[in-house]
PDB file of N, CA and C in Angstrom:
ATOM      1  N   UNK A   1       0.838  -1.170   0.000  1.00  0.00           N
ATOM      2  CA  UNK A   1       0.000   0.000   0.000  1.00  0.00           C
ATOM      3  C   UNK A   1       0.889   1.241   0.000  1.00  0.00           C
ATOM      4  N   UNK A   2       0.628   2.182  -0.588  1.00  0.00           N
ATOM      5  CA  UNK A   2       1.048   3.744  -0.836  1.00  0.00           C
ATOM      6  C   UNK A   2       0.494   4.643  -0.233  1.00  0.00           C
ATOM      7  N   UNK A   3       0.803   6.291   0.417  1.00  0.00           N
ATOM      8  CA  UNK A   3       0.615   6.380   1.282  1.00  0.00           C
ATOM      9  C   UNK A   3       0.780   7.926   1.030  1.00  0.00           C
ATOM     10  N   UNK A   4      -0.380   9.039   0.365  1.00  0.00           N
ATOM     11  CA  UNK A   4      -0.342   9.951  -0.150  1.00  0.00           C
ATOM     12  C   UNK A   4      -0.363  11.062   1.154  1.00  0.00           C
ATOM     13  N   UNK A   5       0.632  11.496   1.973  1.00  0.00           N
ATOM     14  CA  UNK A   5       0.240  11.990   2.814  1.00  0.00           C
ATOM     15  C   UNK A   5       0.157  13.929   2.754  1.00  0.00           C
ATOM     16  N   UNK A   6      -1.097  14.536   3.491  1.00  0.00           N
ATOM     17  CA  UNK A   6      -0.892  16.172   3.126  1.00  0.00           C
ATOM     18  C   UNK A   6      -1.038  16.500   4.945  1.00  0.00           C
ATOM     19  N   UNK A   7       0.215  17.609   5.120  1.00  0.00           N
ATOM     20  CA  UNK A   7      -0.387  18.096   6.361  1.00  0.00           C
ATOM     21  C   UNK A   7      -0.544  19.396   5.846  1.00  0.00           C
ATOM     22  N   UNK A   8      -1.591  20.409   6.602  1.00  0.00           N
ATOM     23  CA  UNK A   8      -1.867  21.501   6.566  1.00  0.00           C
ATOM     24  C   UNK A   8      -2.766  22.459   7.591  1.00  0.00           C
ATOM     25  N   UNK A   9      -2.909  23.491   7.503  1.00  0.00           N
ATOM     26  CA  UNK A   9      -3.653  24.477   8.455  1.00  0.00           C
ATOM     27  C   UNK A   9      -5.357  24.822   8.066  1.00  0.00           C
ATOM     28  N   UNK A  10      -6.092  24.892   8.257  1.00  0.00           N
ATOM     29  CA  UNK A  10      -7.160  25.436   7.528  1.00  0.00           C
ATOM     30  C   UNK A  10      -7.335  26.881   7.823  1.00  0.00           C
ATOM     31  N   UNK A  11      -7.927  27.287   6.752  1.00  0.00           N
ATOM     32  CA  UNK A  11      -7.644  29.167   6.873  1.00  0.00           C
ATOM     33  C   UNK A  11      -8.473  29.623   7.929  1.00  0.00           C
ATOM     34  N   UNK A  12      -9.966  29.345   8.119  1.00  0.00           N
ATOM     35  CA  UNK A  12     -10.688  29.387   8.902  1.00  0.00           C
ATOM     36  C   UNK A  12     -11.097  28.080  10.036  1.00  0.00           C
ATOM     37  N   UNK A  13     -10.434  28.596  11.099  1.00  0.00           N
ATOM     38  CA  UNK A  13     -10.419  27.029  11.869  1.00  0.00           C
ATOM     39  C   UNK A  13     -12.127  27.075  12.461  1.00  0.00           C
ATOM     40  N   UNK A  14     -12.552  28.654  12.367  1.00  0.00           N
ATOM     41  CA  UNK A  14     -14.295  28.285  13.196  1.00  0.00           C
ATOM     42  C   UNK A  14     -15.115  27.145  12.163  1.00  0.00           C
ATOM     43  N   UNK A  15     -15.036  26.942  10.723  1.00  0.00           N
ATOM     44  CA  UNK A  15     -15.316  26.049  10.016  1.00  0.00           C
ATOM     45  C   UNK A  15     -14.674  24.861   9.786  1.00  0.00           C
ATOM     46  N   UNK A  16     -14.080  24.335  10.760  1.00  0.00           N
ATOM     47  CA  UNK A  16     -13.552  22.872  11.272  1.00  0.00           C
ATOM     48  C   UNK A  16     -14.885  21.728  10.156  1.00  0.00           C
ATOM     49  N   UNK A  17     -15.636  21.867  10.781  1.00  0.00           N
ATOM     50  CA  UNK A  17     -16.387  20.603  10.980  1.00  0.00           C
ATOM     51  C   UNK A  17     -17.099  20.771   9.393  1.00  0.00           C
ATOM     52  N   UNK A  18     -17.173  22.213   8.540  1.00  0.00           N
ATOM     53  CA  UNK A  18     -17.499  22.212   7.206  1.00  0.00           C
ATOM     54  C   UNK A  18     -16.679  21.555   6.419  1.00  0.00           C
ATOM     55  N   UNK A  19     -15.265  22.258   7.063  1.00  0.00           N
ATOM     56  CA  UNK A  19     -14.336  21.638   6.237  1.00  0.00           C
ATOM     57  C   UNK A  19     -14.288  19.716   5.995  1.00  0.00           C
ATOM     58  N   UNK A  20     -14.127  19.384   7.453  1.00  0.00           N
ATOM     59  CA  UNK A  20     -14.720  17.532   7.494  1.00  0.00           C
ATOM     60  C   UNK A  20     -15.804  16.946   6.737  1.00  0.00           C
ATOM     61  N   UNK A  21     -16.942  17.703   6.722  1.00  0.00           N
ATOM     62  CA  UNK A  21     -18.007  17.284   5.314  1.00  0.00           C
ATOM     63  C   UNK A  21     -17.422  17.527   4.461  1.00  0.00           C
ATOM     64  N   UNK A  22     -16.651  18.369   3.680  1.00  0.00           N
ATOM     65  CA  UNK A  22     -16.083  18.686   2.224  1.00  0.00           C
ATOM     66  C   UNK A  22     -15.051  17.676   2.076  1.00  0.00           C
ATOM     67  N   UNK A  23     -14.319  17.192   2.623  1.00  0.00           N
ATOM     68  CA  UNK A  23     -13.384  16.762   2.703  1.00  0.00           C
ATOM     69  C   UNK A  23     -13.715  14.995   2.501  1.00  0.00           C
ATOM     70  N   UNK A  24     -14.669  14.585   3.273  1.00  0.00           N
ATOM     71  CA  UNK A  24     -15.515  12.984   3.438  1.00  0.00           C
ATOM     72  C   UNK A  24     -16.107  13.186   2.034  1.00  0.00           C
ATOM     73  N   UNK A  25     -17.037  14.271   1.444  1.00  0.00           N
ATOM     74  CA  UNK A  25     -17.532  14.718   0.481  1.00  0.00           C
ATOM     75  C   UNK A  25     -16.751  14.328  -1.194  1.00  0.00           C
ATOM     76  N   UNK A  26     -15.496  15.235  -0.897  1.00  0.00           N
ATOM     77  CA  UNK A  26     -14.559  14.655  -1.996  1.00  0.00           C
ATOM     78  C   UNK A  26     -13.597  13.618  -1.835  1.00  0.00           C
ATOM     79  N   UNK A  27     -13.010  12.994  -0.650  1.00  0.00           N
ATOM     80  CA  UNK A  27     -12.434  11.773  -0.976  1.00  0.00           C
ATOM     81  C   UNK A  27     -13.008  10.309  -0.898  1.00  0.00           C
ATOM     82  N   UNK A  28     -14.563  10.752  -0.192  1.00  0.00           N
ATOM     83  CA  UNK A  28     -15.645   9.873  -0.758  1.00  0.00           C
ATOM     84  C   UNK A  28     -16.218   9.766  -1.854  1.00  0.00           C
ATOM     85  N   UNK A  29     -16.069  10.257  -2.908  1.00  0.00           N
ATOM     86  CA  UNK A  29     -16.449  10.063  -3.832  1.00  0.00           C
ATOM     87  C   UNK A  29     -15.870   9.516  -4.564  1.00  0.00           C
ATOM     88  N   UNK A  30     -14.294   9.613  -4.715  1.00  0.00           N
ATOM     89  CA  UNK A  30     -13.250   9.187  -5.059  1.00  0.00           C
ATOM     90  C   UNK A  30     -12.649   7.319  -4.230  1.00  0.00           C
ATOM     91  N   UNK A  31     -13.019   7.362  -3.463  1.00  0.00           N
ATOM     92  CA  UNK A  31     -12.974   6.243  -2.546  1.00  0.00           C
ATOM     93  C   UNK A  31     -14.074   5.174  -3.393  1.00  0.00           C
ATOM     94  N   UNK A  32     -15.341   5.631  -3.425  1.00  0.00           N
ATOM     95  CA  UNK A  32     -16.342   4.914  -4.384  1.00  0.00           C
ATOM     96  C   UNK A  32     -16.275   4.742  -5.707  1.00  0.00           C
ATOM     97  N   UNK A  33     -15.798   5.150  -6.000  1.00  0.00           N
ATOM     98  CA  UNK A  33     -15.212   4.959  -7.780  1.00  0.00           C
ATOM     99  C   UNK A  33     -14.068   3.706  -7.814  1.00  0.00           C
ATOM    100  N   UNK A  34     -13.477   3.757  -6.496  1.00  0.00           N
ATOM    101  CA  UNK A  34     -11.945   2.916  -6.536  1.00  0.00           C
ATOM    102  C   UNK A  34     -10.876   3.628  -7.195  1.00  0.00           C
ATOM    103  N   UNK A  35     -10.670   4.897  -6.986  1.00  0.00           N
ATOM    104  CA  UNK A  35      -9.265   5.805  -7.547  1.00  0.00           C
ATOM    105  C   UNK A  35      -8.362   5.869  -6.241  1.00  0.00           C
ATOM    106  N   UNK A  36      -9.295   5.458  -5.004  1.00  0.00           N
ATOM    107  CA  UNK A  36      -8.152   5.880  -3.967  1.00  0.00           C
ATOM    108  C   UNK A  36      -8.954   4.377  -3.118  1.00  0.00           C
ATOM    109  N   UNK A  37      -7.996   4.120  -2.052  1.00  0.00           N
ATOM    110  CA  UNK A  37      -8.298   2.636  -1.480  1.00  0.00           C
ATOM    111  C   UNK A  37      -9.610   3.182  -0.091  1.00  0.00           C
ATOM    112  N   UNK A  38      -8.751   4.312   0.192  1.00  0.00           N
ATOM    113  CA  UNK A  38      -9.030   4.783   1.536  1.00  0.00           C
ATOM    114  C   UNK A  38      -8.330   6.017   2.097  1.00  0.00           C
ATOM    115  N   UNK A  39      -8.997   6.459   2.975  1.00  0.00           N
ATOM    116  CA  UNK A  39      -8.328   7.875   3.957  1.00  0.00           C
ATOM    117  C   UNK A  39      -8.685   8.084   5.200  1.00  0.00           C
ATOM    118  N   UNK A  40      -7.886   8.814   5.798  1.00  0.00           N
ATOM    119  CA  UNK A  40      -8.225   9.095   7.197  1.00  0.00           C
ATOM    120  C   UNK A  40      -7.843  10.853   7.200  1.00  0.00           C
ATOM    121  N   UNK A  41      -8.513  11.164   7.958  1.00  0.00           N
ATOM    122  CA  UNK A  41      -8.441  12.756   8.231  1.00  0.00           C
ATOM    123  C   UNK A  41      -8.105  12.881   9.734  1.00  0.00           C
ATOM    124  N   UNK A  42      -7.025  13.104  10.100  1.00  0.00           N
ATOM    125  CA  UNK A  42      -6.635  13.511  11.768  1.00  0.00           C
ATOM    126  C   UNK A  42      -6.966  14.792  11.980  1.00  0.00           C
ATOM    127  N   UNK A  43      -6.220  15.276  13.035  1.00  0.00           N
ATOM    128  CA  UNK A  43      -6.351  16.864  13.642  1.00  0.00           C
ATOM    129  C   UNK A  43      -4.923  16.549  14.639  1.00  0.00           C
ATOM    130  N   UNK A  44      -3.953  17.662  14.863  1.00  0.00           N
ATOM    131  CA  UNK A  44      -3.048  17.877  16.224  1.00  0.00           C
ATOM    132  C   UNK A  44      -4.254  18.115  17.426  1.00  0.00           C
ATOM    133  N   UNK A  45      -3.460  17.116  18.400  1.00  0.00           N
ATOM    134  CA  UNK A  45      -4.297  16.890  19.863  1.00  0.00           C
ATOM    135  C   UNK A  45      -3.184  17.716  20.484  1.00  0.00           C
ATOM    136  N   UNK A  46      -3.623  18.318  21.560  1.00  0.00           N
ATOM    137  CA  UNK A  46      -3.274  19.091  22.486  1.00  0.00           C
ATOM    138  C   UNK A  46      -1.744  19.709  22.214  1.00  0.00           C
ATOM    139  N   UNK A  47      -1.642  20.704  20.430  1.00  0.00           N
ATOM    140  CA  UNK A  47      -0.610  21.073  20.158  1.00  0.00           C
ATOM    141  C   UNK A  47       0.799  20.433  19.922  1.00  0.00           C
ATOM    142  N   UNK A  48       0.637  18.799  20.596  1.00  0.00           N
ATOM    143  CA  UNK A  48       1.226  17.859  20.085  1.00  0.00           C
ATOM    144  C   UNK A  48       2.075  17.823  18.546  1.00  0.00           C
ATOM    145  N   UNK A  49       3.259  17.712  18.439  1.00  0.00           N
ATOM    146  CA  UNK A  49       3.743  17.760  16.593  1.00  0.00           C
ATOM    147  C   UNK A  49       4.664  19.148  16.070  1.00  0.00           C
ATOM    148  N   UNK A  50       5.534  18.509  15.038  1.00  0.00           N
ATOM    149  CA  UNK A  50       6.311  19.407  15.030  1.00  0.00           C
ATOM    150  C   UNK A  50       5.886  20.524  14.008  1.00  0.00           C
ATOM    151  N   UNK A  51       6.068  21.515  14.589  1.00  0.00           N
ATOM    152  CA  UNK A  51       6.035  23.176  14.633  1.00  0.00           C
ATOM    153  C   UNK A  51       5.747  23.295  13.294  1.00  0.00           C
ATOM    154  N   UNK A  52       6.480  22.387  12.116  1.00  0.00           N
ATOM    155  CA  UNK A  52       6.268  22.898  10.479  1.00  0.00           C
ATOM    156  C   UNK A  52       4.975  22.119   9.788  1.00  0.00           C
ATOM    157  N   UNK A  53       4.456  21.048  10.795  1.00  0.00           N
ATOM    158  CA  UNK A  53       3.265  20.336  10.205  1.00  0.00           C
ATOM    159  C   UNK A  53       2.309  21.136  10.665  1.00  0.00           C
ATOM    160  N   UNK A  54       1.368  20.946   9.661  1.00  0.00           N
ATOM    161  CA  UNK A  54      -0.108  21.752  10.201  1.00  0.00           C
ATOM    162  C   UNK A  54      -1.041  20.908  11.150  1.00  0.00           C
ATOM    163  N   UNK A  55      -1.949  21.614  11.967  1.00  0.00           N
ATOM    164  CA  UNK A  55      -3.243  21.293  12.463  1.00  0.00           C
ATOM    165  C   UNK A  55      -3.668  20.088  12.197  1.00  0.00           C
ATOM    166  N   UNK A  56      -3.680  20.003  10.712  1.00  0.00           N
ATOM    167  CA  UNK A  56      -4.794  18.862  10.140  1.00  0.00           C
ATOM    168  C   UNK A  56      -3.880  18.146   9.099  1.00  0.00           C
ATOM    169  N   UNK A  57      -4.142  16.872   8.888  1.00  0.00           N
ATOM    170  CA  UNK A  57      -3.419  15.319   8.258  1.00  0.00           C
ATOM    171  C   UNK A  57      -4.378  14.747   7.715  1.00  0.00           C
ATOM    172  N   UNK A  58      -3.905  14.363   6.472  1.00  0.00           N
ATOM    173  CA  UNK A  58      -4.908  13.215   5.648  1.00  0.00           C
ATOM    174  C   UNK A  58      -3.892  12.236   5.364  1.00  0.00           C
ATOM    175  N   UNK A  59      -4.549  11.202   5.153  1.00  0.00           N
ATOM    176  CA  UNK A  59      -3.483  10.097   4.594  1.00  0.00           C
ATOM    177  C   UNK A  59      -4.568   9.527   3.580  1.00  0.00           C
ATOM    178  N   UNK A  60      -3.935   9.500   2.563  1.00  0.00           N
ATOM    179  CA  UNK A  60      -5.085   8.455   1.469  1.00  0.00           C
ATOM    180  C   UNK A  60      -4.109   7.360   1.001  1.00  0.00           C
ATOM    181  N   UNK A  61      -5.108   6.224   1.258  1.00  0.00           N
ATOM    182  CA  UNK A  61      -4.324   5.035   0.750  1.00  0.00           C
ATOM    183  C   UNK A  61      -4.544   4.921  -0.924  1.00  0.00           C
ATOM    184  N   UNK A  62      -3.510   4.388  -1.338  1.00  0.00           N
ATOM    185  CA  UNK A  62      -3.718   3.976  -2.581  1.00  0.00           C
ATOM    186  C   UNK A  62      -2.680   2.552  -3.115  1.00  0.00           C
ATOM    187  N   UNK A  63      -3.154   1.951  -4.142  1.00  0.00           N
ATOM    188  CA  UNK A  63      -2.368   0.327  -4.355  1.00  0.00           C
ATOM    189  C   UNK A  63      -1.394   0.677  -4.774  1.00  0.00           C
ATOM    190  N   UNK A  64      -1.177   1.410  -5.657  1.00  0.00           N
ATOM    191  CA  UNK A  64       0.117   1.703  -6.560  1.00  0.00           C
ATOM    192  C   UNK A  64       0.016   3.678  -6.700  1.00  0.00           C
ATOM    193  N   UNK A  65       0.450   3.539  -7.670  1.00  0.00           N
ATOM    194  CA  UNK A  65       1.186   5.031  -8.437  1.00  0.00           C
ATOM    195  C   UNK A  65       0.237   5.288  -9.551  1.00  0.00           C
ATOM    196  N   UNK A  66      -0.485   4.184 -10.095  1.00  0.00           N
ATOM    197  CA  UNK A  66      -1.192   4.323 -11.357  1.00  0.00           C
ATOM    198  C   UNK A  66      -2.675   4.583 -10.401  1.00  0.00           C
ATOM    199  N   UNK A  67      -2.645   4.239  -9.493  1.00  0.00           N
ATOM    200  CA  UNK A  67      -4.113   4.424  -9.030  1.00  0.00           C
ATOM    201  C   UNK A  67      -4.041   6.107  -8.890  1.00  0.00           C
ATOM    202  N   UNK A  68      -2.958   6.512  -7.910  1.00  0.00           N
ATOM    203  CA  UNK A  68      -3.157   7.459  -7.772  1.00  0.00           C
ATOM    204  C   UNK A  68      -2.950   8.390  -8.623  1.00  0.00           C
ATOM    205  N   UNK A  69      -2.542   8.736  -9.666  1.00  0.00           N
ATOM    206  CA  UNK A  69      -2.533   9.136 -11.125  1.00  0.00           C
ATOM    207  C   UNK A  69      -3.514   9.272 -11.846  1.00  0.00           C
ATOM    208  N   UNK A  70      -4.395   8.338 -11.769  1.00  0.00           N
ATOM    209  CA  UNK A  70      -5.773   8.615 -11.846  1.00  0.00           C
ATOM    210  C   UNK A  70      -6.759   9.345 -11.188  1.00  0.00           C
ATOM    211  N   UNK A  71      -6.404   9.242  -9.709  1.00  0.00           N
ATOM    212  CA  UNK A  71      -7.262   9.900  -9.118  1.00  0.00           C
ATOM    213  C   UNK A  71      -6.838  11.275  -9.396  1.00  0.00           C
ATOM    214  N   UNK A  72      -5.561  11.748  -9.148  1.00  0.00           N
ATOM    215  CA  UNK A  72      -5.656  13.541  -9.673  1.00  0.00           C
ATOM    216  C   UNK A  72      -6.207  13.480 -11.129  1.00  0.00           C
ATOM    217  N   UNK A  73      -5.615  12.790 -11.968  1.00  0.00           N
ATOM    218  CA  UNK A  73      -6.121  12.678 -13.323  1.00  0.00           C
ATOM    219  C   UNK A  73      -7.771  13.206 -13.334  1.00  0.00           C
ATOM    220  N   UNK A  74      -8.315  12.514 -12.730  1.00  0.00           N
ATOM    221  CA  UNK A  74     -10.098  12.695 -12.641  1.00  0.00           C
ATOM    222  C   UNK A  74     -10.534  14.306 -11.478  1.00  0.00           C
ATOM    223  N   UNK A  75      -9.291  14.373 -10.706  1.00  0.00           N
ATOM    224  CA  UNK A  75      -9.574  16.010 -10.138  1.00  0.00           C
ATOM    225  C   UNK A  75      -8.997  17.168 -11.200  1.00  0.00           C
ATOM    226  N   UNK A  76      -8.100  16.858 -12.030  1.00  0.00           N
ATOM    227  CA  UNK A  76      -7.728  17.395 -13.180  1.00  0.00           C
ATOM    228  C   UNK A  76      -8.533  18.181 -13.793  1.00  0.00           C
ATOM    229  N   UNK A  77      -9.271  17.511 -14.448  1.00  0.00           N
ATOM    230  CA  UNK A  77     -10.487  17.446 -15.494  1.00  0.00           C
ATOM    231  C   UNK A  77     -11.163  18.847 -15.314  1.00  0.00           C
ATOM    232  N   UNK A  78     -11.466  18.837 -13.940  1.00  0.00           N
ATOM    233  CA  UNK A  78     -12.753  19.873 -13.427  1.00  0.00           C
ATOM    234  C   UNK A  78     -13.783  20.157 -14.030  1.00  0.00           C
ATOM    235  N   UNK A  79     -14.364  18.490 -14.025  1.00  0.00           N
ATOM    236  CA  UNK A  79     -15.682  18.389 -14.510  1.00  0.00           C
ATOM    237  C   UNK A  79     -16.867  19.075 -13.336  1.00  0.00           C
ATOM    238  N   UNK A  80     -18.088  18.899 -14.451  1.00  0.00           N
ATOM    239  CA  UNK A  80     -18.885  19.744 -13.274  1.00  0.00           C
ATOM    240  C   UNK A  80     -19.248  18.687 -12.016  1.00  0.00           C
ATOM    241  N   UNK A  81     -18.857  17.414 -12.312  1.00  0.00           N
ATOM    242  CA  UNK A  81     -19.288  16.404 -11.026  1.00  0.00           C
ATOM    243  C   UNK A  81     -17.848  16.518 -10.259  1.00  0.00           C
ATOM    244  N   UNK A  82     -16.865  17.206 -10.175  1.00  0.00           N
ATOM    245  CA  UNK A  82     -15.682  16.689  -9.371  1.00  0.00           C
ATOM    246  C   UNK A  82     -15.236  18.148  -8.843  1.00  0.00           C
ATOM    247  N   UNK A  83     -14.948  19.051  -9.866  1.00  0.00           N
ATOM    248  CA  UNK A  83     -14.724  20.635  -9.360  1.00  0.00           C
ATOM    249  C   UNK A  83     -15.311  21.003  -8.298  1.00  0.00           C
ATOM    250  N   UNK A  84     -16.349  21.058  -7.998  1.00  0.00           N
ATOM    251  CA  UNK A  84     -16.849  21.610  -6.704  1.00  0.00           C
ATOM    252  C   UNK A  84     -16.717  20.908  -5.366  1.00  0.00           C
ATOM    253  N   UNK A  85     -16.631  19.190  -5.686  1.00  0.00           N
ATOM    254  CA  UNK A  85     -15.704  18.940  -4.439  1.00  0.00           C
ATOM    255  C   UNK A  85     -14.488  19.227  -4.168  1.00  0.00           C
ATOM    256  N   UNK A  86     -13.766  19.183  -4.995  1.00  0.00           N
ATOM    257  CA  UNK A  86     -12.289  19.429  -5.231  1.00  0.00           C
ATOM    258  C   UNK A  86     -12.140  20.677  -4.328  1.00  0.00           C
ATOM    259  N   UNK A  87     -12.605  21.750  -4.943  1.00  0.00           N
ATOM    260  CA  UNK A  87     -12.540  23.058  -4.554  1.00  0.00           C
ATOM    261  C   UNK A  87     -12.829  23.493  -3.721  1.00  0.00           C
ATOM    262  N   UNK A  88     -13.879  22.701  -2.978  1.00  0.00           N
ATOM    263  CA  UNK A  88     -14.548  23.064  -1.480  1.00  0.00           C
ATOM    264  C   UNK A  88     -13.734  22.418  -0.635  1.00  0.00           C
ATOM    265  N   UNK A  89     -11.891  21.430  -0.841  1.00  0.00           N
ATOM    266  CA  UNK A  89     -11.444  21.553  -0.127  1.00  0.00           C
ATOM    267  C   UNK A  89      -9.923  22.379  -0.161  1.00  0.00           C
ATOM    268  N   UNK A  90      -9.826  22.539  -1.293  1.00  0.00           N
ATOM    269  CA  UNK A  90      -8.413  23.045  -1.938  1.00  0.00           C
ATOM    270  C   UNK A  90      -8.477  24.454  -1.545  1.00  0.00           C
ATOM    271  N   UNK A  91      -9.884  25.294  -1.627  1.00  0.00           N
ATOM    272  CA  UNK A  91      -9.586  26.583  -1.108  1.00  0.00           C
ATOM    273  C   UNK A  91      -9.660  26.684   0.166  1.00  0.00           C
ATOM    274  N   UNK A  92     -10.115  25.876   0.976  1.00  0.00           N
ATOM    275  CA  UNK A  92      -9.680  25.603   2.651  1.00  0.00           C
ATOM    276  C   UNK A  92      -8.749  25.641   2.924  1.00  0.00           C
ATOM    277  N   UNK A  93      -7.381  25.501   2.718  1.00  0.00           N
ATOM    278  CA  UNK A  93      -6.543  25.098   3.047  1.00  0.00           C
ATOM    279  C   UNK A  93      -5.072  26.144   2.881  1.00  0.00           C
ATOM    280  N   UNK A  94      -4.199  25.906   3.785  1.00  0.00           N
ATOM    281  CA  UNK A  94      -2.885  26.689   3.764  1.00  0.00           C
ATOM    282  C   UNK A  94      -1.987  25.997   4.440  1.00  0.00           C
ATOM    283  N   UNK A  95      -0.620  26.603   4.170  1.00  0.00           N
ATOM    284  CA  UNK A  95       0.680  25.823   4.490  1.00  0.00           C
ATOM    285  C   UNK A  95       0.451  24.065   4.093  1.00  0.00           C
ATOM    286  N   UNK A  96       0.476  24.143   2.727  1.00  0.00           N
ATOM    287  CA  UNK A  96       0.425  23.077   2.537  1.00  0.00           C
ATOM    288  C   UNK A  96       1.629  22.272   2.468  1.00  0.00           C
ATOM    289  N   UNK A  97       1.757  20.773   2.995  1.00  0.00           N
ATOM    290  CA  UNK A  97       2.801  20.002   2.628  1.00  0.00           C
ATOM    291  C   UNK A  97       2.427  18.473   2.802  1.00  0.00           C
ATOM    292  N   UNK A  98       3.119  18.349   1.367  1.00  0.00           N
ATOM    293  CA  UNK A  98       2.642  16.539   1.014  1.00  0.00           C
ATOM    294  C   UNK A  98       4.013  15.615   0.644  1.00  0.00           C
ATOM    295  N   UNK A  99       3.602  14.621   0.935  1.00  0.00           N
ATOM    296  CA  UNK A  99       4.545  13.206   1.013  1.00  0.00           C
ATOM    297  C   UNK A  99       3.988  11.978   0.330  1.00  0.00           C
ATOM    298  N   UNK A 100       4.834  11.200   0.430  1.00  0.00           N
ATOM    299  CA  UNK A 100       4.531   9.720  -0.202  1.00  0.00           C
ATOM    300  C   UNK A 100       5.582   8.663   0.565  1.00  0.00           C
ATOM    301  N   UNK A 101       4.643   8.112   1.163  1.00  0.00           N
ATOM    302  CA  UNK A 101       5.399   6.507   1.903  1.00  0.00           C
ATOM    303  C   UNK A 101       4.591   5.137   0.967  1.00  0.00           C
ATOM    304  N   UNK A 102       5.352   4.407   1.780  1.00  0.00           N
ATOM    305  CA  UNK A 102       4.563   3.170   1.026  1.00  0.00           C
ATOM    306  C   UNK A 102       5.164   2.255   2.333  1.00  0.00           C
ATOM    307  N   UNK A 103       4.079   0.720   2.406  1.00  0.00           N
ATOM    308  CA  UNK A 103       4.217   0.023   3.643  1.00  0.00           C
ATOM    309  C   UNK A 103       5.909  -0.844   3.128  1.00  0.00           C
ATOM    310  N   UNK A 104       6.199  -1.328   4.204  1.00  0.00           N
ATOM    311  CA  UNK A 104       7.930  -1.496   4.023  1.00  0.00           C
ATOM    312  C   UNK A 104       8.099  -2.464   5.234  1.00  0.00           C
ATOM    313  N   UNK A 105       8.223  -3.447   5.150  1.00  0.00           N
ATOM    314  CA  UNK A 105       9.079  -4.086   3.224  1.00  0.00           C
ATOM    315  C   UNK A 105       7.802  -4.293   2.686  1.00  0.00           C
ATOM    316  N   UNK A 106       7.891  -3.888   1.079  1.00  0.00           N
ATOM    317  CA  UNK A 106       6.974  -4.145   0.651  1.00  0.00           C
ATOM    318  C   UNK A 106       7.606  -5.723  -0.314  1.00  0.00           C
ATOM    319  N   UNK A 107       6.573  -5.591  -1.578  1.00  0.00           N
ATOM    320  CA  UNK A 107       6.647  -6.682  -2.820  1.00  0.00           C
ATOM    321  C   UNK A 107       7.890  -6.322  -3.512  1.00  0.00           C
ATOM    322  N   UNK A 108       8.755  -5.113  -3.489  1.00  0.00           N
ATOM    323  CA  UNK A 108       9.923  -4.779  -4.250  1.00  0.00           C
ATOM    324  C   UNK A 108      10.938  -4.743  -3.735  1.00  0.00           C
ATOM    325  N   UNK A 109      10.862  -4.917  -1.686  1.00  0.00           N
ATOM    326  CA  UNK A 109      11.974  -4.731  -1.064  1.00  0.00           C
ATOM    327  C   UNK A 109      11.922  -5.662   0.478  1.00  0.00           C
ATOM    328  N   UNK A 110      12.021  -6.617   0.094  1.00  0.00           N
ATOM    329  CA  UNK A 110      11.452  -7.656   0.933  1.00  0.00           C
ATOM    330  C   UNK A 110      13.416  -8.707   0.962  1.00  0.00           C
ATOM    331  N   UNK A 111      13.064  -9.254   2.189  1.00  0.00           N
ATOM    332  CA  UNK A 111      14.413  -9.926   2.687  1.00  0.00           C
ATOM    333  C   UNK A 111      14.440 -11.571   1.825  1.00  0.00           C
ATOM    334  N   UNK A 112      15.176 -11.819   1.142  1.00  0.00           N
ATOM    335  CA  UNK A 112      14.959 -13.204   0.253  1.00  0.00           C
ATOM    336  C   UNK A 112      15.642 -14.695   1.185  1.00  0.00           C
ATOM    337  N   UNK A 113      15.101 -15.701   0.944  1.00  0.00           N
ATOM    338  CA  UNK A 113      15.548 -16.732   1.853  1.00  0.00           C
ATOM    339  C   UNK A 113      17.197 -16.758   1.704  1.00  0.00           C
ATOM    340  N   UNK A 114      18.164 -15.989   1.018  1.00  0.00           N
ATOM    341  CA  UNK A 114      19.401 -16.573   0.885  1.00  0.00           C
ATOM    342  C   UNK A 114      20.503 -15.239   1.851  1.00  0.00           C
ATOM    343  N   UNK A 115      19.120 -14.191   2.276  1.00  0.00           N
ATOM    344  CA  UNK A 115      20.092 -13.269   3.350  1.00  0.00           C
ATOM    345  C   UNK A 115      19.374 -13.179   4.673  1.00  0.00           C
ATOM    346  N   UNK A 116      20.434 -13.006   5.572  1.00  0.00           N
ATOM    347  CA  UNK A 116      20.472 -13.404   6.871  1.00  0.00           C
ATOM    348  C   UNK A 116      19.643 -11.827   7.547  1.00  0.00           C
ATOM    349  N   UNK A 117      19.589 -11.441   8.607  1.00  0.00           N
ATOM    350  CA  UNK A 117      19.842 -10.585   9.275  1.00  0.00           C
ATOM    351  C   UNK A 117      20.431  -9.646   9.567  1.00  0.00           C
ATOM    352  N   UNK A 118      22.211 -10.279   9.535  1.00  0.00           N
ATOM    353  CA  UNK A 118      22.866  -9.832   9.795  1.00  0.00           C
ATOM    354  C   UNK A 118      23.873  -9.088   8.681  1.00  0.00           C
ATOM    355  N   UNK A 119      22.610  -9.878   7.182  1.00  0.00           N
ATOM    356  CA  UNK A 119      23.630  -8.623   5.707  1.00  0.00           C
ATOM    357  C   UNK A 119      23.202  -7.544   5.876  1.00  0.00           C
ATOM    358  N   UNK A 120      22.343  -6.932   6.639  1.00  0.00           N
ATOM    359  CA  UNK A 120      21.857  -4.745   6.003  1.00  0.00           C
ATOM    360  C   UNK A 120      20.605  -5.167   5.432  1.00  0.00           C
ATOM    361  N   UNK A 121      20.660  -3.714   5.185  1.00  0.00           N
ATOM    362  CA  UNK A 121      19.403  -3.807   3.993  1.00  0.00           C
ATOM    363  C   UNK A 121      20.130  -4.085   2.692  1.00  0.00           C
TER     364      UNK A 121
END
C-alpha cells in the first residue's frame, strides 16, 4: 500500500467541521469509484507535533502510483461532477505540505531466503 500523505492548516479554523463534510464529500467520492483505497483525516491533539506540520493530516491510501494518477487525473479534469468537491477543499486550506510513503518491506523490497539478518538492507 502507498501512502499519499498532506499536512496543513485550515484558513478558517471556526469552520472545522465544514471543512470535514467537504473533505468525506470529496475523498468519498473518489474512494467509491476505486481511484483511492481509503483515507483518514486527523487533527493535532493538544498542540502535540512538530512546529512545520499543520493542524490537520490526511493520509489516502492507494495500491500503486497508477491508481493514484488517476485519481488527480479525474480532479484534473474539473468536470462539473468533481470541481466543486475538489474546490470546497483546496480553497480551505494553507501551508500546505505533502509526502509519499509506502508500507515497508513491501513486494519490491522484501528480505529473500538466501540473506540473513545480519547482511543490512
Amino acid at each position: 500500500m502507498n501512502y499519499y500523505e498532506a499536512w496543513f492548516n485550515l484558513k478558517d479554523t471556526t469552520r472545522d467541521l465544514d471543512f470535514t463534510e467537504r473533505m468525506h464529500a470529496f475523498l468519498g467520492h473518489l474512494e467509491n469509484r476505486g481511484m483511492i483505497e481509503g483515507y483518514r483525516l486527523t487533527r493535532r491533539k493538544l498542540g502535540f507535533g512538530p512546529a512545520g506540520l499543520g493542524e490537520f493530516h490526511i493520509t489516502i491510501e492507494v495500491k500503486d502510483l497508477v491508481q493514484l494518477e488517476e485519481a488527480f487525473l479525474h480532479a484534473a479534469t474539473r468536470s462539473p461532477e468533481i470541481e466543486p468537491l475538489h474546490a470546497g477543499v483546496h480553497t480551505a486550506v494553507e501551508d500546505v505540505k505533502f509526502a509519499l510513503y509506502r508500507d515497508f518491506p513491501d513486494s519490491v523490497r522484501h528480505r529473500d531466503d538466501h540473506q540473513s539478518h545480519e547482511d543490512g538492507p
